[in-house]
C-alpha atoms as a PDB file:
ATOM      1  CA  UNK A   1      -3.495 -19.758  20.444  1.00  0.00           C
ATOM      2  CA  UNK A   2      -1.574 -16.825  21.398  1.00  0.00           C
ATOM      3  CA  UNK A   3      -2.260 -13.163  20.258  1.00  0.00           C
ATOM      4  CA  UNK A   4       0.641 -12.994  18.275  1.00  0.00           C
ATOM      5  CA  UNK A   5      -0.601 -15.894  15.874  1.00  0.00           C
ATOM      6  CA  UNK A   6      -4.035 -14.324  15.337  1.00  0.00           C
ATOM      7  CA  UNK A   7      -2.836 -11.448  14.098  1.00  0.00           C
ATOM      8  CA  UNK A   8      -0.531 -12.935  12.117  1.00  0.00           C
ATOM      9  CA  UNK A   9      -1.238 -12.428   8.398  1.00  0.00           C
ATOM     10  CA  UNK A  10       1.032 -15.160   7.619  1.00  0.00           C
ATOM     11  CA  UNK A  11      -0.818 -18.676   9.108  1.00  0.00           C
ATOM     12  CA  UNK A  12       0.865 -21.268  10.608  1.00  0.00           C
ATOM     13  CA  UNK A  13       0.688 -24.605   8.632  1.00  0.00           C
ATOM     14  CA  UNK A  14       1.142 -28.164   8.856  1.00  0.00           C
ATOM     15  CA  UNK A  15       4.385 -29.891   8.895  1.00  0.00           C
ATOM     16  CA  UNK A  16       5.334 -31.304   5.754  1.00  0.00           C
ATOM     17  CA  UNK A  17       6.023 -34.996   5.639  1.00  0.00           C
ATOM     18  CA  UNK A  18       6.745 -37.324   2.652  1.00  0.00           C
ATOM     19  CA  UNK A  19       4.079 -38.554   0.363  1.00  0.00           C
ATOM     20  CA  UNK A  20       4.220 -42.068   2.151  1.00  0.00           C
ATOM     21  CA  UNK A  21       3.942 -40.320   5.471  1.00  0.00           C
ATOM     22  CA  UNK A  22       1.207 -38.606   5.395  1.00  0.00           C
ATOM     23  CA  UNK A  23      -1.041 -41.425   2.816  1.00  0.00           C
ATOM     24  CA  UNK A  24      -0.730 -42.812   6.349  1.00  0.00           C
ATOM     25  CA  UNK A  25      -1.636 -40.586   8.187  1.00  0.00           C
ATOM     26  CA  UNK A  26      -5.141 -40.135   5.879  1.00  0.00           C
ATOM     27  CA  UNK A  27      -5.273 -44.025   5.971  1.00  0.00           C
ATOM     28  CA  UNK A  28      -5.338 -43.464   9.860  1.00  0.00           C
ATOM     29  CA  UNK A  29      -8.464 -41.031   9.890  1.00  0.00           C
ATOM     30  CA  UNK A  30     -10.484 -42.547   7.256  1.00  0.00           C
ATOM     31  CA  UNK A  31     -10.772 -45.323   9.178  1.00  0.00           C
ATOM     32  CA  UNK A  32     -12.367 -42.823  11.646  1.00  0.00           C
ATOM     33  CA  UNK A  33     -14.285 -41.484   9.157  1.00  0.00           C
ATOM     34  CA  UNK A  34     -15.856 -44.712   7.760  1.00  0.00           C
ATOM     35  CA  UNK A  35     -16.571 -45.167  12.155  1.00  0.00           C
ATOM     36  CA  UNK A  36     -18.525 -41.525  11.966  1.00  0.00           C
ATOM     37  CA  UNK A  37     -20.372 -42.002   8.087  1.00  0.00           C
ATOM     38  CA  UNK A  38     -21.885 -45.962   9.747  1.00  0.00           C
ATOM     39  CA  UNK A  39     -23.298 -44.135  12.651  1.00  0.00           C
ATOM     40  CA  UNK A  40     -24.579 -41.508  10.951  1.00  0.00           C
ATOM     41  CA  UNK A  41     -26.479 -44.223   9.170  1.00  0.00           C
ATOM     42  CA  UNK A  42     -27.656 -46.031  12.235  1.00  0.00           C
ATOM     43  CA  UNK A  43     -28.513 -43.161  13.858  1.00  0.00           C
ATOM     44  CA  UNK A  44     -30.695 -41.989  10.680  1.00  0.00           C
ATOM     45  CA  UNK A  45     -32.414 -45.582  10.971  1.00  0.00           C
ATOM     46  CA  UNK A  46     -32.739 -45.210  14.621  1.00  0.00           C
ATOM     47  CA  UNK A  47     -34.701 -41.783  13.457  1.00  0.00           C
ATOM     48  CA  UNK A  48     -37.072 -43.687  11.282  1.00  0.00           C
ATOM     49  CA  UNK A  49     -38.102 -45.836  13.737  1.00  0.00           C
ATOM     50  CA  UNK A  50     -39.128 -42.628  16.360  1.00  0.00           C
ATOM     51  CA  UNK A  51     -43.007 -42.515  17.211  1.00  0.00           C
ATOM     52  CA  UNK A  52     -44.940 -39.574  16.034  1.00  0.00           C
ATOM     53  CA  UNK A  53     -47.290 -36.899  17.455  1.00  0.00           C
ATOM     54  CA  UNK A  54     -50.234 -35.145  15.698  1.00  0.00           C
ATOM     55  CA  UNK A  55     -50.410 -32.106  15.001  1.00  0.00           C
ATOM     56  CA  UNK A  56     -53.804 -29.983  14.143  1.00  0.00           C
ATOM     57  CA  UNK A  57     -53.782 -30.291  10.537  1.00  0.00           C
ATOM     58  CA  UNK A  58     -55.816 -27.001  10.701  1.00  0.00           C
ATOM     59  CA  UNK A  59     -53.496 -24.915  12.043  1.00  0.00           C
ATOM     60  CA  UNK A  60     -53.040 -21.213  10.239  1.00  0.00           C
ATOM     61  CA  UNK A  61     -50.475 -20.072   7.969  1.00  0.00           C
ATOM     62  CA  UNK A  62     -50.232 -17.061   6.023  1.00  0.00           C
ATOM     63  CA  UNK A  63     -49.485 -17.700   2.210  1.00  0.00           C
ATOM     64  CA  UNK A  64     -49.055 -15.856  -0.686  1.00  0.00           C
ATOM     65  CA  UNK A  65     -52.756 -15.599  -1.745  1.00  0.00           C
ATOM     66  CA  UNK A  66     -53.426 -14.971   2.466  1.00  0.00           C
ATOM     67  CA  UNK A  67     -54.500 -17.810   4.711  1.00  0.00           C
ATOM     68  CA  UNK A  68     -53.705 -21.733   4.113  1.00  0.00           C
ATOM     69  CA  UNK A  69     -53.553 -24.707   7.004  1.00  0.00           C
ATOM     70  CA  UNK A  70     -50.940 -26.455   7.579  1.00  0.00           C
ATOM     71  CA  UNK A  71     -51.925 -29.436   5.309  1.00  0.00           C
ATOM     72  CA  UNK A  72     -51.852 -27.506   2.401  1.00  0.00           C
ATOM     73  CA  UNK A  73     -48.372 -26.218   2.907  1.00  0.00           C
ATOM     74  CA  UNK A  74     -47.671 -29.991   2.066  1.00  0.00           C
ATOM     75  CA  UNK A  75     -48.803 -29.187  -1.531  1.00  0.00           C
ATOM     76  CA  UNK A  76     -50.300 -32.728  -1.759  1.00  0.00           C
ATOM     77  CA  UNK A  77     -46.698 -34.308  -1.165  1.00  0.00           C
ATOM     78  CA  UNK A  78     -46.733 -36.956   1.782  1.00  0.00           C
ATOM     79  CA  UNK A  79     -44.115 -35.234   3.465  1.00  0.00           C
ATOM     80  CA  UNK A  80     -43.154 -31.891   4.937  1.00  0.00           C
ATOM     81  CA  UNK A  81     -40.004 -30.273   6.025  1.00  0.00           C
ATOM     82  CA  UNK A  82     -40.306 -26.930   7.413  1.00  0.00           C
ATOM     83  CA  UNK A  83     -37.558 -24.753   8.383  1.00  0.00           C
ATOM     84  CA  UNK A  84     -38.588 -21.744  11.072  1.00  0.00           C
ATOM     85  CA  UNK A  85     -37.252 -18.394   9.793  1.00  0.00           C
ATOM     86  CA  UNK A  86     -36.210 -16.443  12.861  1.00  0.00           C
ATOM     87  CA  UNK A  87     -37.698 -13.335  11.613  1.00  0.00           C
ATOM     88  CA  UNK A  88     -37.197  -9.912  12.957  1.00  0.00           C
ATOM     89  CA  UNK A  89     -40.373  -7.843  12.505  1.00  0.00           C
ATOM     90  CA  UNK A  90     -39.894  -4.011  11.892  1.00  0.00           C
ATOM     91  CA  UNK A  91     -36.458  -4.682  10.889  1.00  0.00           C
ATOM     92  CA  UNK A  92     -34.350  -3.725   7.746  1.00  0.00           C
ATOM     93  CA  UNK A  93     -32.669  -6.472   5.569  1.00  0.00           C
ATOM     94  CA  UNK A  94     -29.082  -6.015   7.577  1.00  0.00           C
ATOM     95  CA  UNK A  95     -30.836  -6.771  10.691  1.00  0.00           C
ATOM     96  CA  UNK A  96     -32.257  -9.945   9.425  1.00  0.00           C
ATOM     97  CA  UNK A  97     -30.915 -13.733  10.862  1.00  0.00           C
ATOM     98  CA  UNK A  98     -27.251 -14.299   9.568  1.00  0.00           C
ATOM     99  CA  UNK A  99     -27.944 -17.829  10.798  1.00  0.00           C
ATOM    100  CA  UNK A 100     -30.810 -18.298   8.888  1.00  0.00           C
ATOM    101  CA  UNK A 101     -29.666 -16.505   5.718  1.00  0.00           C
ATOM    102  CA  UNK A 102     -26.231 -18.607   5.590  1.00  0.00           C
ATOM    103  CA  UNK A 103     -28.382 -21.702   5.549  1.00  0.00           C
ATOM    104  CA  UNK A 104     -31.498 -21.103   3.315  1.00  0.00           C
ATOM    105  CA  UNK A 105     -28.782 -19.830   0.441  1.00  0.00           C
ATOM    106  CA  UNK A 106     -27.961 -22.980   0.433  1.00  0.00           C
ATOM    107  CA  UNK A 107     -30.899 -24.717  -0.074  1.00  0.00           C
ATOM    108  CA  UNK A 108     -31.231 -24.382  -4.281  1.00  0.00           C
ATOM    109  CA  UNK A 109     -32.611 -27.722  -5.957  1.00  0.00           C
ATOM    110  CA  UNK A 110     -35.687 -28.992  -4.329  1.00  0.00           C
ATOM    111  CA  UNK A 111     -36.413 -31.619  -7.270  1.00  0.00           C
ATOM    112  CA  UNK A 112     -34.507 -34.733  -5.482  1.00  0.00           C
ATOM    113  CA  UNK A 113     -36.821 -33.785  -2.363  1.00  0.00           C
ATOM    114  CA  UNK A 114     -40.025 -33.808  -4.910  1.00  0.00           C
ATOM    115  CA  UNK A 115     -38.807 -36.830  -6.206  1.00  0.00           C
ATOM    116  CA  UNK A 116     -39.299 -38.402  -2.934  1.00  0.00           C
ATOM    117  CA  UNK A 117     -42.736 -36.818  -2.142  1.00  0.00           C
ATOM    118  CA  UNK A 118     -40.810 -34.009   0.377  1.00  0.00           C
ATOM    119  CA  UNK A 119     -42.285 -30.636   0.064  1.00  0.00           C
ATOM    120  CA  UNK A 120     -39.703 -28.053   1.726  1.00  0.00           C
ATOM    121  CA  UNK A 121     -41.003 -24.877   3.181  1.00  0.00           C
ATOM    122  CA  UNK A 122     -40.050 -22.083   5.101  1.00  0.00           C
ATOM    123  CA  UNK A 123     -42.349 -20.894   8.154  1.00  0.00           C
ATOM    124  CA  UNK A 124     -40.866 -17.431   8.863  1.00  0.00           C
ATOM    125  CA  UNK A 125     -42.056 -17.064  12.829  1.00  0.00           C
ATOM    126  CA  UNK A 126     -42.785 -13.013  12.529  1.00  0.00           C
ATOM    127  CA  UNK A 127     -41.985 -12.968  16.171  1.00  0.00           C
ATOM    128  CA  UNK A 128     -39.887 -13.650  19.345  1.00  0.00           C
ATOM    129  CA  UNK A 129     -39.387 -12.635  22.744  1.00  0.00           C
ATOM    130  CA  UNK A 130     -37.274  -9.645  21.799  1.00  0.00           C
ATOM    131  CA  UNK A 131     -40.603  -8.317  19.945  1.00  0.00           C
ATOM    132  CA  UNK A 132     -44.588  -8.266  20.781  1.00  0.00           C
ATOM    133  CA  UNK A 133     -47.161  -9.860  18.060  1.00  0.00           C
ATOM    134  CA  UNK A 134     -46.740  -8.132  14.993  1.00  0.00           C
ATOM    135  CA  UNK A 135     -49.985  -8.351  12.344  1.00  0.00           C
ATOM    136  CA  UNK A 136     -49.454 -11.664  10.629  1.00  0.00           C
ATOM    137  CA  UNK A 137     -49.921 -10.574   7.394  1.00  0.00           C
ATOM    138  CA  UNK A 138     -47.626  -7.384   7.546  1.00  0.00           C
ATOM    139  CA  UNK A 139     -45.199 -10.184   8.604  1.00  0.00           C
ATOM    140  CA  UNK A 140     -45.721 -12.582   5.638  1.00  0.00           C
ATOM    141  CA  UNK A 141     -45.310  -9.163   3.489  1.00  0.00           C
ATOM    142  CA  UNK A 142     -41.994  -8.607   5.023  1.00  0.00           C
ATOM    143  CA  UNK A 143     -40.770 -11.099   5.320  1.00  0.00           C
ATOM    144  CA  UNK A 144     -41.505 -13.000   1.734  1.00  0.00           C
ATOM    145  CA  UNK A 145     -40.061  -9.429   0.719  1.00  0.00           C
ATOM    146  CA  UNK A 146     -36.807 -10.806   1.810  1.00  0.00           C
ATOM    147  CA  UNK A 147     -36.874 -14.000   0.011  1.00  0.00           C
ATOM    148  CA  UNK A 148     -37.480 -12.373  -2.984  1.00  0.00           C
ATOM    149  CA  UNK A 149     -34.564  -9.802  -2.336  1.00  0.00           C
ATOM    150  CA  UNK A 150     -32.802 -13.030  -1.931  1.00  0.00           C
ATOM    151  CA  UNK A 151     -33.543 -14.486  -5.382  1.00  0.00           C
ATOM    152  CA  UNK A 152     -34.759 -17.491  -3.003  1.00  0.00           C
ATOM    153  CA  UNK A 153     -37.564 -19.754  -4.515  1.00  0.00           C
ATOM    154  CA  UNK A 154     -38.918 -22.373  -1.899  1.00  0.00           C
ATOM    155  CA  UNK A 155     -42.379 -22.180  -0.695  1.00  0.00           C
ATOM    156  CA  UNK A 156     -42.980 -19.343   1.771  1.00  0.00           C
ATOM    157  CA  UNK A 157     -45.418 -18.727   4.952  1.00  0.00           C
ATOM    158  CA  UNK A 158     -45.207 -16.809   8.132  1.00  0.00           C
ATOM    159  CA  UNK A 159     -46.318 -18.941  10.830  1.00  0.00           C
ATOM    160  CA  UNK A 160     -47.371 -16.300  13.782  1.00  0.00           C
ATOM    161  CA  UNK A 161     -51.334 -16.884  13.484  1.00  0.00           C
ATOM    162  CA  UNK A 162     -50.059 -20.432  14.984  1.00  0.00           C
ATOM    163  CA  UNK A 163     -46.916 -20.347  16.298  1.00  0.00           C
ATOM    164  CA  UNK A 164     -47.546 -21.100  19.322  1.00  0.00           C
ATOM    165  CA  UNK A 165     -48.860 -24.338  18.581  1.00  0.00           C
ATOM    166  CA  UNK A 166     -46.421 -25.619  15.993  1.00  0.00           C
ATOM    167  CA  UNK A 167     -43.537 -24.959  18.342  1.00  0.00           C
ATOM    168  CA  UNK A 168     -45.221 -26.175  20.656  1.00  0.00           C
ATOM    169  CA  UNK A 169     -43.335 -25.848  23.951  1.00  0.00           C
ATOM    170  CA  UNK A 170     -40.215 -25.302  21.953  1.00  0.00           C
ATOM    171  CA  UNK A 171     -38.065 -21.909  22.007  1.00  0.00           C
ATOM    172  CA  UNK A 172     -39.521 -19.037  20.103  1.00  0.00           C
ATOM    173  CA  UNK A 173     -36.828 -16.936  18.261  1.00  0.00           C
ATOM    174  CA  UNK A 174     -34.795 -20.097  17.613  1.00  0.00           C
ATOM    175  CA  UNK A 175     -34.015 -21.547  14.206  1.00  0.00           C
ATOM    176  CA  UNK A 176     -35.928 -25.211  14.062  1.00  0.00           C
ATOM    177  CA  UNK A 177     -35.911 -27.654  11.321  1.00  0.00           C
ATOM    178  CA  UNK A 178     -39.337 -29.993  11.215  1.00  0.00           C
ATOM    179  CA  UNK A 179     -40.489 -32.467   9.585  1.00  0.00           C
ATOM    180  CA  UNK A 180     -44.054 -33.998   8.867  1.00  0.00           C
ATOM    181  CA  UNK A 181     -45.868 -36.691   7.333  1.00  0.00           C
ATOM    182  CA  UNK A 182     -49.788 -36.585   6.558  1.00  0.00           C
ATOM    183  CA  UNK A 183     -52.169 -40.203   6.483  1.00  0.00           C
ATOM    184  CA  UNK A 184     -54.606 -38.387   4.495  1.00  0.00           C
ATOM    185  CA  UNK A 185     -55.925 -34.995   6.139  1.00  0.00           C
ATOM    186  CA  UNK A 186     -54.363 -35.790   8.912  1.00  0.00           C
ATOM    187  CA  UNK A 187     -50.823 -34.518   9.923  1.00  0.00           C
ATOM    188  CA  UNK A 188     -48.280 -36.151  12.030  1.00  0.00           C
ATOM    189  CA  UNK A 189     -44.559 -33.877  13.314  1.00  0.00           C
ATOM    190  CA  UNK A 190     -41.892 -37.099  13.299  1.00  0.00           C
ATOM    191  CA  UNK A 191     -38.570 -35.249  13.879  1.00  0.00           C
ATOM    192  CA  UNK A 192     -37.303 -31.716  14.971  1.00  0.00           C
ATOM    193  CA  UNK A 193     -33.669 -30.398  15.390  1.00  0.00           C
ATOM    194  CA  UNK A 194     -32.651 -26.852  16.269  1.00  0.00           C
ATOM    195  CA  UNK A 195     -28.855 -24.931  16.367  1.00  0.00           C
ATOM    196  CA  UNK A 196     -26.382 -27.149  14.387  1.00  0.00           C
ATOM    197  CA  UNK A 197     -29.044 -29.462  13.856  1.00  0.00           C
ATOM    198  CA  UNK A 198     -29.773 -27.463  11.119  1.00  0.00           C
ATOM    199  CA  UNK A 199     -26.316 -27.561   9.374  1.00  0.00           C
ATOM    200  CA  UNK A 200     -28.183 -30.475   7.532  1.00  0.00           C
ATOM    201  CA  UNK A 201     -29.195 -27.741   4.900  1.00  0.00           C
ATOM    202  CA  UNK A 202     -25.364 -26.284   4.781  1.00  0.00           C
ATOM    203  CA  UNK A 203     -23.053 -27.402   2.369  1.00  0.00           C
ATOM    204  CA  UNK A 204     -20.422 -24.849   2.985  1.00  0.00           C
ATOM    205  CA  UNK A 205     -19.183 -25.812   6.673  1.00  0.00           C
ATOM    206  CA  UNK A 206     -18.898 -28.968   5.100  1.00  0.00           C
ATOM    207  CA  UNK A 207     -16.605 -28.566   2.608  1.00  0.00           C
ATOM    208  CA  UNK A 208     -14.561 -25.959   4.832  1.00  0.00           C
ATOM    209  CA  UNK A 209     -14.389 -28.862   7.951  1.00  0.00           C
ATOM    210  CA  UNK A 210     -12.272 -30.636   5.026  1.00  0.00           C
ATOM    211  CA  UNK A 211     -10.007 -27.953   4.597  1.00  0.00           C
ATOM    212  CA  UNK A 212      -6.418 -27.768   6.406  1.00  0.00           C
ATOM    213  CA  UNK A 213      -7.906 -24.378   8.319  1.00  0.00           C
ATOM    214  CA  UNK A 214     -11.780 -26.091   9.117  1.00  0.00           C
ATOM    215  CA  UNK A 215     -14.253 -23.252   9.854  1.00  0.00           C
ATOM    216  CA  UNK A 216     -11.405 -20.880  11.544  1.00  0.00           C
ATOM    217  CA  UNK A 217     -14.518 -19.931  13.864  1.00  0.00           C
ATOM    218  CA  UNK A 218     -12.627 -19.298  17.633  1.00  0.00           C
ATOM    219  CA  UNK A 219     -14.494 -22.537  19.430  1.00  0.00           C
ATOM    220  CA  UNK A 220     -13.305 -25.106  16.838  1.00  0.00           C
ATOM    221  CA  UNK A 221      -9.810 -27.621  18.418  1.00  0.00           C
ATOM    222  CA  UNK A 222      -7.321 -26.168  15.775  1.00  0.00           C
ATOM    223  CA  UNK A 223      -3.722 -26.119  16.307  1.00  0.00           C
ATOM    224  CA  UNK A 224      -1.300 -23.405  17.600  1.00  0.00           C
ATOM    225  CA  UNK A 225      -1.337 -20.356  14.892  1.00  0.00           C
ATOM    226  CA  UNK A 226      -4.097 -21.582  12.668  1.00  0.00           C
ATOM    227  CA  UNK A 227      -6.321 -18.541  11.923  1.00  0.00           C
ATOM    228  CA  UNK A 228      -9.416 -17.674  13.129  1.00  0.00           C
ATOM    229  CA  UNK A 229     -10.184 -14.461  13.395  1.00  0.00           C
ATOM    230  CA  UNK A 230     -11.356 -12.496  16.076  1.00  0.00           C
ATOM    231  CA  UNK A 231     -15.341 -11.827  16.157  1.00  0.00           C
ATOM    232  CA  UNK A 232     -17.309 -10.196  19.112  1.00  0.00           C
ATOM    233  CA  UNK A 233     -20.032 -12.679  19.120  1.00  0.00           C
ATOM    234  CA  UNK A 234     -20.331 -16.098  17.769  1.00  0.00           C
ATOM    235  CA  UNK A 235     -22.225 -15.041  14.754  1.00  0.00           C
ATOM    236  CA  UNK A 236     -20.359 -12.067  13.768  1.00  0.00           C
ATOM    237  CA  UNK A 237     -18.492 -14.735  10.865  1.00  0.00           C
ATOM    238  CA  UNK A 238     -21.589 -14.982   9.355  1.00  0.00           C
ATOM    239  CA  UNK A 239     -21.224 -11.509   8.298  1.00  0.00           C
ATOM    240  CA  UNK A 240     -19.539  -9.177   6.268  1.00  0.00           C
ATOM    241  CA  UNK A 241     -19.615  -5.343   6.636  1.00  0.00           C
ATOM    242  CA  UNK A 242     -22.345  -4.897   8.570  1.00  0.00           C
ATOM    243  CA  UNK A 243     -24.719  -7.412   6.923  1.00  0.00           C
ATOM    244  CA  UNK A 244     -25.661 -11.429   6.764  1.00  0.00           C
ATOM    245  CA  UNK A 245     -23.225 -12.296   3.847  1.00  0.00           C
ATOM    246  CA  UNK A 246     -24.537 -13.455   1.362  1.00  0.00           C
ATOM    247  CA  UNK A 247     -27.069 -10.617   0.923  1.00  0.00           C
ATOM    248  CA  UNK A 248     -23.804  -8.886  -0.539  1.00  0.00           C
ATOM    249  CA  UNK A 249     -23.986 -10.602  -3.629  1.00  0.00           C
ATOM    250  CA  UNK A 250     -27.882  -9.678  -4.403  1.00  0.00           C
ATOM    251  CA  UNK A 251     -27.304  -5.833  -3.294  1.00  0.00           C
ATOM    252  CA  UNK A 252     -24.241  -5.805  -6.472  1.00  0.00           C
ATOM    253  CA  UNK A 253     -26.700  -7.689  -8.957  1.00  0.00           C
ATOM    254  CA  UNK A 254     -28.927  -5.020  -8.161  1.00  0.00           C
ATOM    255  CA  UNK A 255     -31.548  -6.512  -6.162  1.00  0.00           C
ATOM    256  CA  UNK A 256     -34.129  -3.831  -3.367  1.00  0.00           C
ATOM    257  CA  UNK A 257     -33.641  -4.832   0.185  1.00  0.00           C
ATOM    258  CA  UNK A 258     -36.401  -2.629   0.743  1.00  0.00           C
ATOM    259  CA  UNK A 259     -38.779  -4.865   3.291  1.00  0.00           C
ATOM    260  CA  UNK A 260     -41.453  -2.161   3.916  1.00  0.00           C
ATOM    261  CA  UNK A 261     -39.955  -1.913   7.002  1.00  0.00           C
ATOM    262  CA  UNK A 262     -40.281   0.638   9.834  1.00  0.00           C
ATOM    263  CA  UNK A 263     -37.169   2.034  11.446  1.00  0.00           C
ATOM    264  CA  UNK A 264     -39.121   1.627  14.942  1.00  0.00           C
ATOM    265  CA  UNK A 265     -38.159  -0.440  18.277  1.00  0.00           C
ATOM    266  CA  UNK A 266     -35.572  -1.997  19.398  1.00  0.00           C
ATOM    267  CA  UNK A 267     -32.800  -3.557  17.528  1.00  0.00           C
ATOM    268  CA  UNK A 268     -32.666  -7.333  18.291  1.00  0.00           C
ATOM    269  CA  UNK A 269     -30.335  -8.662  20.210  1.00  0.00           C
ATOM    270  CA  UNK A 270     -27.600 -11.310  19.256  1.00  0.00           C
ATOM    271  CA  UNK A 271     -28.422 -14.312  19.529  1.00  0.00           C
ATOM    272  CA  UNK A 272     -26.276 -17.492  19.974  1.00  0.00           C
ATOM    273  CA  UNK A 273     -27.442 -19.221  16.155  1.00  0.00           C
ATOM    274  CA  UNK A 274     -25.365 -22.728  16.931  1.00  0.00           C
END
C-alpha cells in the first residue's frame, strides 16, 4: 500500500461485478471455507485425544474471601478454563493490558459453559519480568478492582502465590488460555494456547475478518488502498485516546477506575499481545 492510500479518507473498494458474478465468486470461497470449518473440527478432535499432565491440585490462589487452591477455583464443575490476566502491578487503569481487556469484554454469558460442567476463571498473574513480586493480595485488590470497574462478572483470582508453577516453564507476562479437568481432588492441565490462541474468547475480529475491510490492522494481506491505519506498535488498535478501548464506555456510564494504585516505577513496556 502506498502512503497516498493510507491517508486517504476516501478507501479504495472492490470492483463491482454483476449479481451472477460475484454469487460465484462466494460459491468459489465457501468451498474454502467448508475446507477451513472440517479442520477446525478435526483438529478440535485431534485436541481431545492429547494426554494430560497433573498439576498440584494444592496450588495457591488468592480469592475474594483470601486464599483458595486451585481445585476450588473449579467451583465443583469437572472442568476449568482459566485465562492469565497479564496484570500490571502499581499501574493505573490506562496502563492496564489492551490485549487482555479487548478479549475478557467479550466473554459475557458463562451459562452454556455451566451447562457443560466448565467453570471459567480469570488468574490475573500480578507480575512479569518488567516488575519484581508484588504482595499477592495487594495484587488480587487491584486487580479485581479492575474487573469491577469493568462491570465484568466471571470468577476472579490473582495467581502470583503460584505462578510459577501453573505456568510452569511457560512465558510470564504473556496472555495464556488453560484448561483443566479434575478426577476427584485431583487436577489434570489438558490444553494451553497463548497470543491468537486466545482469539477463541473474541467475537469481534470475527465478525470484522467477514467484512470487505477485515481487521484493517497493517500485517493483515489486504489489497492496494484498503485502510488500515497507521499505529506505532501492534497493539496501539486496541486503543483509543490513550486507553484499552473499551474502558471508554464504563468511564461515560460513570464507573471509578480508581485501582488503589501507586503512581511508582516504571511504566511497562509494549508488548507484542498476538
Amino acid at each position: 500500500m502506498n502512503d497516498d492510500s493510507k491517508n486517504n479518507d476516501t478507501p479504495a473498494l472492490p470492483p463491482v461485478v454483476d449479481r451472477d458474478t460475484w454469487q460465484a465468486d462466494v460459491d468459489a470461497l465457501r468451498v474454502r471455507e467448508k475446507a477451513h470449518t472440517r479442520e477446525g473440527d478435526a483438529i478440535a478432535a485431534a485436541r481431545r485425544r492429547l494426554p494430560m499432565v497433573e498439576v498440584d491440585a494444592g496450588l495457591e490462589l488468592i480469592g475474594p474471601n483470601g486464599p483458595v487452591t486451585l481445585l476450588k477455583a473449579f467451583e465443583g464443575r469437572r472442568q476449568l478454563i482459566a485465562y492469565y490476566f497479564m496484570w500490571w502491578p502499581g499501574r493505573p487503569a490506562p496502563e492496564q493490558c489492551e490485549g487482555c481487556t479487548l478479549f475478557l469484554s467479550q466473554v459475557g454469558e458463562l451459562s452454556y459453559l455451566h451447562s457443560r460442567d466448565i467453570t471459567y476463571a480469570v488468574f490475573s498473574q500480578g507480575r512479569n519480568t518488567a516488575f519484581g513480586p508484588a504482595d499477592a493480595q495487594v495484587s488480587y485488590d487491584e486487580s479485581v478492582r479492575y474487573r469491577d470497574f469493568m462491570a465484568w462478572d466471571m470468577p476472579w483470582y490473582s495467581a502470583q502465590p503460584s505462578l510459577d508453577a501453573l505456568l510452569a516453564g511457560r512465558e510470564l507476562g504473556l496472555m495464556h488460555l488453560v484448561c483443566y479437568v479434575r478426577d476427584g481432588d485431583r487436577v489434570f492441565e489438558t490444553y494451553w494456547t497463548s497470543r491468537r490462541g486466545v482469539e477463541a474468547m473474541d467475537y469481534s475480529y470475527t465478525l470484522m475478518d467477514l467484512t470487505v475491510y477485515g481487521r484493517q490492522e497493517p500485517w493483515e494481506d489486504s489489497p492496494s488502498g484498503w485502510p488500515q491505519p497507521q499505529v506505532d506498535r501492534e497493539s496501539a488498535h486496541m486503543r483509543t485516546n490513550g486507553r484499552p478501548t473499551a474502558q471508554w464506555p464504563r468511564i461515560h456510564a460513570g464507573h471509578s477506575d480508581d485501582l488503589g494504585t501507586a503512581e511508582t516505577g516504571t511504566a511497562p513496556t509494549p508488548r507484542n499481545c498476538h
